[in-house]
Protein backbone atom coordinates (compact mmCIF):
# COMPACT_ATOMS: atom_id res chain seq x y z
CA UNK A 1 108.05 67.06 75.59
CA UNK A 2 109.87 64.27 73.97
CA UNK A 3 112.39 62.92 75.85
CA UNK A 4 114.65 59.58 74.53
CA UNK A 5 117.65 58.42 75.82
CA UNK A 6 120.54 59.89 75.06
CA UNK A 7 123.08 58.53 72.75
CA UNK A 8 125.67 59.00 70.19
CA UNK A 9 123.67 60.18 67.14
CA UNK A 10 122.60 63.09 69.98
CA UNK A 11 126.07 64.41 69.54
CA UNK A 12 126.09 66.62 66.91
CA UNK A 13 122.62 68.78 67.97
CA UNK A 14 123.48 68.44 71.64
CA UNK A 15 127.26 70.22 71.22
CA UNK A 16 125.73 72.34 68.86
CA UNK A 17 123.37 74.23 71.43
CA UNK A 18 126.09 73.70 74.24
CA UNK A 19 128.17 75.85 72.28
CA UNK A 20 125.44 78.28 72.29
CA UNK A 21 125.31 78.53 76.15
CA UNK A 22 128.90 78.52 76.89
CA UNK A 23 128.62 76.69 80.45
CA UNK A 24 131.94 75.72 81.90
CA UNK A 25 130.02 73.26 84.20
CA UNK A 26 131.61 69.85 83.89
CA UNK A 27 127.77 68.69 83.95
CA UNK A 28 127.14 70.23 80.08
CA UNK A 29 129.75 68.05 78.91
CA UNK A 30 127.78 65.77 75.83
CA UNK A 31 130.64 63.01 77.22
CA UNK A 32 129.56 63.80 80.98
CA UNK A 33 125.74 63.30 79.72
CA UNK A 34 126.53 59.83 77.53
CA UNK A 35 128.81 58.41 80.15
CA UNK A 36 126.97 58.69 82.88
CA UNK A 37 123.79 57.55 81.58
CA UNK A 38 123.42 54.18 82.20
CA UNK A 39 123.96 55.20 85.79
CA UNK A 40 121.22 58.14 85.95
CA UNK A 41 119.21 57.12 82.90
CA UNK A 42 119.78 60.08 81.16
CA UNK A 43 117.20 61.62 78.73
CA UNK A 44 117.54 64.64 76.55
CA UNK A 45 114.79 66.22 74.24
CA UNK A 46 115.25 69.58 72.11
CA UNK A 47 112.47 72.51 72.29
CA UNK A 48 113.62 75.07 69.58
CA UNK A 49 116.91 76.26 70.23
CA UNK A 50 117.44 74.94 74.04
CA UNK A 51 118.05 71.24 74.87
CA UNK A 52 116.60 69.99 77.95
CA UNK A 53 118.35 67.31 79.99
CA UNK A 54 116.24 64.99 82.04
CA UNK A 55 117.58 62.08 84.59
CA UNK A 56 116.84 59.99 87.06
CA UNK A 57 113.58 56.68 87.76
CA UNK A 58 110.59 57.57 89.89
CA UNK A 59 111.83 60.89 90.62
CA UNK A 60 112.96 63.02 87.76
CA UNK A 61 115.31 65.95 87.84
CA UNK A 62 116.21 68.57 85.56
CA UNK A 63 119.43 70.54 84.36
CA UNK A 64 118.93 73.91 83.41
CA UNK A 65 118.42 74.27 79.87
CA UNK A 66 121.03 74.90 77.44
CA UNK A 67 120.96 76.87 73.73
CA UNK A 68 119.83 80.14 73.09
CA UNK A 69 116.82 82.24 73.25
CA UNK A 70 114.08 83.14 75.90
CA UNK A 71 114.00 80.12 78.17
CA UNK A 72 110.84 81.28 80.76
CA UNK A 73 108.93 79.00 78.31
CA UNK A 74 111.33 76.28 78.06
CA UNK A 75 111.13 76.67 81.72
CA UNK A 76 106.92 76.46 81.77
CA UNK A 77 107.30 73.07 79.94
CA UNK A 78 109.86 71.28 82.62
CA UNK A 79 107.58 72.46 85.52
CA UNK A 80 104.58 71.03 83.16
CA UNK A 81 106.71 67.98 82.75
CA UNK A 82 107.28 66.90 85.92
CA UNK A 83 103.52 67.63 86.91
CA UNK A 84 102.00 65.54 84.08
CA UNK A 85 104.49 62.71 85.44
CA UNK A 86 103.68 63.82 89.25
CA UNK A 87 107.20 64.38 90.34
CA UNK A 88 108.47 67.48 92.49
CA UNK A 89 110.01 69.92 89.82
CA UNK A 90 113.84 70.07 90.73
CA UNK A 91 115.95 71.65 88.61
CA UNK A 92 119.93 70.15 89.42
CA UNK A 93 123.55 71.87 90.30
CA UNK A 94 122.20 75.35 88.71
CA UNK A 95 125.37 77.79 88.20
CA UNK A 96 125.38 81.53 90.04
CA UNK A 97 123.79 83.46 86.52
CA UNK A 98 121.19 80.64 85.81
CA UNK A 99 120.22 81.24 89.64
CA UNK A 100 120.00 85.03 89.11
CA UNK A 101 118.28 84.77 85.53
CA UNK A 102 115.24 82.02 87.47
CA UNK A 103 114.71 85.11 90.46
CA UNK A 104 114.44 87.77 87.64
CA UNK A 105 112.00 85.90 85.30
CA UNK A 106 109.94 84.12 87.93
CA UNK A 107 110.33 86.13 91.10
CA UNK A 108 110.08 84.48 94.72
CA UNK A 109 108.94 81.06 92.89
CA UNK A 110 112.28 79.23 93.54
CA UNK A 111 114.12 78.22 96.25
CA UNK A 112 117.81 77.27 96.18
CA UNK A 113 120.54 74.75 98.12
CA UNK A 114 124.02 75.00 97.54
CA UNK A 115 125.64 71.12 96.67
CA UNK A 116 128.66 71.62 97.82
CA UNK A 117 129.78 68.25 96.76
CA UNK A 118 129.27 69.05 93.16
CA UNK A 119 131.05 72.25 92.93
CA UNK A 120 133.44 71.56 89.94
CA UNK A 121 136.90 72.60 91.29
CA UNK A 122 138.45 74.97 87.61
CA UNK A 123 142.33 75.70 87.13
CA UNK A 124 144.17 78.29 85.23
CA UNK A 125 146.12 76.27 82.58
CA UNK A 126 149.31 77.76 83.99
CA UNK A 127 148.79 76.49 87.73
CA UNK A 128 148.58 72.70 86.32
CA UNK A 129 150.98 73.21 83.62
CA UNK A 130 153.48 74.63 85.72
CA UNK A 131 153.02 74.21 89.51
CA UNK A 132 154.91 77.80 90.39
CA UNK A 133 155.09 79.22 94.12
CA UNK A 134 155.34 77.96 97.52
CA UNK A 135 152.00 76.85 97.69
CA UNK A 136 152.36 74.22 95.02
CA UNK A 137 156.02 73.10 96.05
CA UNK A 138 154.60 69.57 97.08
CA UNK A 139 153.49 68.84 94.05
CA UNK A 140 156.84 70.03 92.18
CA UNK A 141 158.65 67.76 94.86
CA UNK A 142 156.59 64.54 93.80
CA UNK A 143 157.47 65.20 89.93
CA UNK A 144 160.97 65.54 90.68
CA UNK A 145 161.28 62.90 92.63
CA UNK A 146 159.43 60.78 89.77
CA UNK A 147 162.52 62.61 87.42
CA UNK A 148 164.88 61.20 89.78
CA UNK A 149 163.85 57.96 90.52
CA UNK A 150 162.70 56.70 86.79
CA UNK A 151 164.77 58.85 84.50
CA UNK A 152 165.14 57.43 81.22
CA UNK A 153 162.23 54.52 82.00
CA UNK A 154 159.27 56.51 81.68
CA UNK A 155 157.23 58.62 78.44
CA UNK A 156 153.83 59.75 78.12
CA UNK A 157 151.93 59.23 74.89
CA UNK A 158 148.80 60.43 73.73
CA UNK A 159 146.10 57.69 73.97
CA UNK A 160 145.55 55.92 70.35
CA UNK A 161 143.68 53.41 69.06
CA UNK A 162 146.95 51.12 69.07
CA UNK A 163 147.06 51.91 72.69
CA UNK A 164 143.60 52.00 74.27
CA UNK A 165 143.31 48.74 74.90
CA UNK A 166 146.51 48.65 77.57
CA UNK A 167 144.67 51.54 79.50
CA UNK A 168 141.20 49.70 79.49
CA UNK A 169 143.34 46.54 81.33
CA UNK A 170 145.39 48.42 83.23
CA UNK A 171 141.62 50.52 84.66
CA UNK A 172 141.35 46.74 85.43
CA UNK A 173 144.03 45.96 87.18
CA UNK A 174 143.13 49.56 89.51
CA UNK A 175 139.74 48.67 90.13
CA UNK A 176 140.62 45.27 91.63
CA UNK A 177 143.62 47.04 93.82
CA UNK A 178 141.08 49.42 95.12
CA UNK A 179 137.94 47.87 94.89
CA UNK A 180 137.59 46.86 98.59
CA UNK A 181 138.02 50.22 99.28
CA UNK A 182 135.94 52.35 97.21
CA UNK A 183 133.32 49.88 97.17
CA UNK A 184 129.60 50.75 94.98
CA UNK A 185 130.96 54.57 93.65
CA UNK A 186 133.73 52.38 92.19
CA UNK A 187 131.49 49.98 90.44
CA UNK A 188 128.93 53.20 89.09
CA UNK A 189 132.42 55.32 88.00
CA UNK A 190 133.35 51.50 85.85
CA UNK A 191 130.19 51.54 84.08
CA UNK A 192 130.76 54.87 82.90
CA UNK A 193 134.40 54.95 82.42
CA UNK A 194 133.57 51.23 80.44
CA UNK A 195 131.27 53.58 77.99
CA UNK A 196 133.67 56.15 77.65
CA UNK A 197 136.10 53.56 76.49
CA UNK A 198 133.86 52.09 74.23
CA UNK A 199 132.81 55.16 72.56
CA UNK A 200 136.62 57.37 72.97
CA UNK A 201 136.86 58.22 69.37
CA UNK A 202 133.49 58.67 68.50
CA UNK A 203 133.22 61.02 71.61
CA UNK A 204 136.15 63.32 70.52
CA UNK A 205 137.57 62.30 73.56
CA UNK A 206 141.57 63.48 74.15
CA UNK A 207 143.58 61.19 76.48
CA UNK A 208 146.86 60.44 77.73
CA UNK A 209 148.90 57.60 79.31
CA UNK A 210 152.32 57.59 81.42
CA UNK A 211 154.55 54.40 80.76
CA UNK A 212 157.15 53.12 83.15
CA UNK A 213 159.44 50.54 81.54
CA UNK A 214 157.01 50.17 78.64
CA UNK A 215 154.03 49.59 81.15
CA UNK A 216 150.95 52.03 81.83
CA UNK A 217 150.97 53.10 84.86
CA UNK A 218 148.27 55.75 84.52
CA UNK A 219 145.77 57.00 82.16
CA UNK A 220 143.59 60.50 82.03
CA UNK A 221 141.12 61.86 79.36
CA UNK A 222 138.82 64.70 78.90
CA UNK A 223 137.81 67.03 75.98
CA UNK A 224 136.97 70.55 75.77
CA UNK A 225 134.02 71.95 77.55
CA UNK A 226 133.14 75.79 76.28
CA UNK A 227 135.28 78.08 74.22
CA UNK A 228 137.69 78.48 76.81
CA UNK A 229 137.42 75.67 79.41
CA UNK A 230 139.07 71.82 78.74
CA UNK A 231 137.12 69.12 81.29
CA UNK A 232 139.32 66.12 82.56
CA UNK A 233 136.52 63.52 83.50
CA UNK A 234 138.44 60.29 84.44
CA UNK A 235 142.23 60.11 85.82
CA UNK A 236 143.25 56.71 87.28
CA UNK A 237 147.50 56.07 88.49
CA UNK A 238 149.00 53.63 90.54
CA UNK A 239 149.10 55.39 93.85
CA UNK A 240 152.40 53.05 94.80
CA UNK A 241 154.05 54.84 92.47
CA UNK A 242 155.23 58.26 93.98
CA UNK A 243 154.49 61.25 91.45
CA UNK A 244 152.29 58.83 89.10
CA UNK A 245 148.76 60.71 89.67
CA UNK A 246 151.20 64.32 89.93
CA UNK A 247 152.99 63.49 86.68
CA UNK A 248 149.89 62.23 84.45
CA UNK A 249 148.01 65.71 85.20
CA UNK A 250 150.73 67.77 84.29
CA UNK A 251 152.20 66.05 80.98
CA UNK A 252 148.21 66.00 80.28
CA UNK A 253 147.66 69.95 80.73
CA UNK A 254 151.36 70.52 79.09
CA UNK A 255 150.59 68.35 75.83
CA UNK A 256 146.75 67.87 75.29
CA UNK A 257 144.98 70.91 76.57
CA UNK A 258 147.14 74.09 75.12
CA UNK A 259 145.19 76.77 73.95
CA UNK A 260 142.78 76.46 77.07
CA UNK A 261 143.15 79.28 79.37
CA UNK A 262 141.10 77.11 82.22
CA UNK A 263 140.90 72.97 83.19
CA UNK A 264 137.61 71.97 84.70
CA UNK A 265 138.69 69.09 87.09
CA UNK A 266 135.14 68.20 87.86
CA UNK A 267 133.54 67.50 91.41
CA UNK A 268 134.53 65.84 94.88
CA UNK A 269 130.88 64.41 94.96
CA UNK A 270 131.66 64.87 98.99
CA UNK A 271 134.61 62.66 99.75
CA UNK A 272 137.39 64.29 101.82
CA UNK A 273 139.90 62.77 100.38
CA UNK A 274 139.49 63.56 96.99
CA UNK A 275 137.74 67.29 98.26
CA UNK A 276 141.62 68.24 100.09
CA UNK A 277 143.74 67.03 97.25
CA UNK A 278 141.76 68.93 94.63
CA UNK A 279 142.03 71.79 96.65
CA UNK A 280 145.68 71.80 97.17
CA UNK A 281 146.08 72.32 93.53
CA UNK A 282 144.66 75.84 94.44
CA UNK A 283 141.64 76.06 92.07
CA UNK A 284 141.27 79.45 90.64
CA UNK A 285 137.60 78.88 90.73
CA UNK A 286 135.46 76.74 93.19
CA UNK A 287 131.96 76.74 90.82
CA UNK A 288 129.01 76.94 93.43
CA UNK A 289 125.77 75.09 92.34
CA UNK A 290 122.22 75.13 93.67
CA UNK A 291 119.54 72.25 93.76
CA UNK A 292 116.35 74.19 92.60
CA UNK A 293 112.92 73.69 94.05
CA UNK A 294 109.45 75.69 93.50
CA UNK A 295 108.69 77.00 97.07
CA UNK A 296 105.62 75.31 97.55
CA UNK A 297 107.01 71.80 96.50
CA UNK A 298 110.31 71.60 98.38
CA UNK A 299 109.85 71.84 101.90
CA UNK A 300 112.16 69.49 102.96
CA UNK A 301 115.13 71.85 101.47
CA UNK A 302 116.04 74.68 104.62
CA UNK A 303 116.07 77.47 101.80
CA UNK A 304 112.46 76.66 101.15
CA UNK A 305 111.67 76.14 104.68
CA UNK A 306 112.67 79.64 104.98
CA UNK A 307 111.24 81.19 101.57
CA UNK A 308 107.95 79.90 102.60
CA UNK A 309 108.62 81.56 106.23
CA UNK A 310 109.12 84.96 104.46
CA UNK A 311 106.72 84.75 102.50
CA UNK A 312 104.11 83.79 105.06
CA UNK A 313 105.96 87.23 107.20
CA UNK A 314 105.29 89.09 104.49
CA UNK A 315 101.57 88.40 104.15
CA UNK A 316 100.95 89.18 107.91
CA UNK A 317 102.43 92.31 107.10
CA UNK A 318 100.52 93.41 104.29
């Protein structure tokens, strides 16, 4: 298999076969993949109609192939892969069908662990657009009070390349009020927000900006993920400001994602924080995903702790 790092002139094969697979896993995002890769060293490499992601130093992992086809031998060749380089196969955040089509086509080889902390968190476009009902009356509260507080000082604009550079230094100005705070996840998230800046345009990147009295307060951008599914991968707002990080998501959703029946608003990689205030948005869709391991190579993972207990059970028995 030949694997390279990824980069832009990977765009136009790489969305071609994402298409193809239709994930609405914020993971099989070509931005996602570039963005991040300085962080995970991010490979790709294309075996007939699938694309095959791989990341990671010493210890590779895999995501599950994308494209279209039969993928059992695409499948064959990451296992071979990862022996010829004498790494434990692992196949990363696998959806629900990808789970279901690896127990069908190679039955009682692979073990699975939820990740929790990577299960992307997916609105209806009317929930964000909209904030109706009870449940959501905190966030409608925060936007009006933002109404009442700054009316006639503050407009949103789509993000241009006249106005890029003011969101880059205000990103700046956010990273040194919170840096103490957020500490190395704040410095890996800069490096790839720093690439996504770099590379907005040529990306296809969509983004957004809120002003108050002619200043950017906050910033958000994304792009569309499958046919019906947009992705929002980076959202930064003052948090001083009461209804900044409210009012940017919804004058985002209302004027840059139409035509999207769902809005992928990525992971909570595990903090609390982050995990209780995407939830109160009341995700329509919590997306489970499974670390993958063959049975007899990932022991240390409870699921194949107990695979290889069943199986061993099952022996006795026969």
């Amino acid at each position: 298999m030949d694997f390279h790092r990824i980069s832009l002139q990977d765009k136009e094969w790489v969305e071609q076969l994402l298409s193809w697979s239709d994930y609405n896993s914020c993971e099989y995002s070509f931005s996602s993949l570039l963005n991040w890769s300085h962080i995970h060293q991010t490979e790709v490499c294309r075996m007939g109609d699938f694309g095959i992601v791989r990341s990671g130093f010493k210890e590779f992992s895999y995501l599950y192939p994308f494209g279209r086809g039969d993928v059992a031998p695409v499948i064959e060749a990451i296992l071979q892969d990862a022996r010829e380089n004498q790494v434990t196969p692992t196949i990363s955040l696998a959806l629900e069908p990808m789970k279901q089509q690896l127990q069908t086509l190679f039955p009682d080889r692979f073990c699975f662990e939820e990740e929790r902390a990577y299960f992307d968190y997916i609105y209806t476009f009317d929930t964000l657009a909209y904030l109706k009902g009870r449940n959501l009356s905190g966030k409608r509260n925060h936007i009006n009070t933002f109404h009442k507080m700054y009316e006639g000082r503050w407009s949103f604009e789509t993000i241009t390349p006249e106005n890029i550079g003011e969101c880059v230094q205000m990103n700046q100005e956010w990273g040194q009020l919170n840096e103490l705070s957020l500490g190395s996840g704040l410095l890996k998230e800069k490096t790839a927000l720093t690439t996504a800046f770099e590379n907005f345009f040529e990306e296809g990147l969509r983004g957004g900006l809120l002003r108050l009295d002619g200043k950017v307060i906050a910033f958000t951008m994304g792009r569309p993920l499958n046919s019906d599914t947009f992705v929002v991968h980076f959202e930064k707002a003052f948090s001083d400001i009461r209804g900044a990080y409210q009012m940017i998501n919804q004058q985002f959703v209302l004027n840059c994602c139409q035509g999207y029946s769902f809005i992928n608003r990525e992971d909570d990689t595990g903090m609390e924080g982050l995990r209780k205030a995407k939830l109160s948005y009341l995700p329509e869709i919590l997306l489970t995903k499974y670390n993958v391991r063959l049975i007899e190579d990932g022991g240390f993972l409870p699921g194949c702790q107990k695979a290889k207990q069943e199986q061993q059970e099952t022996l006795q028995l026969q």
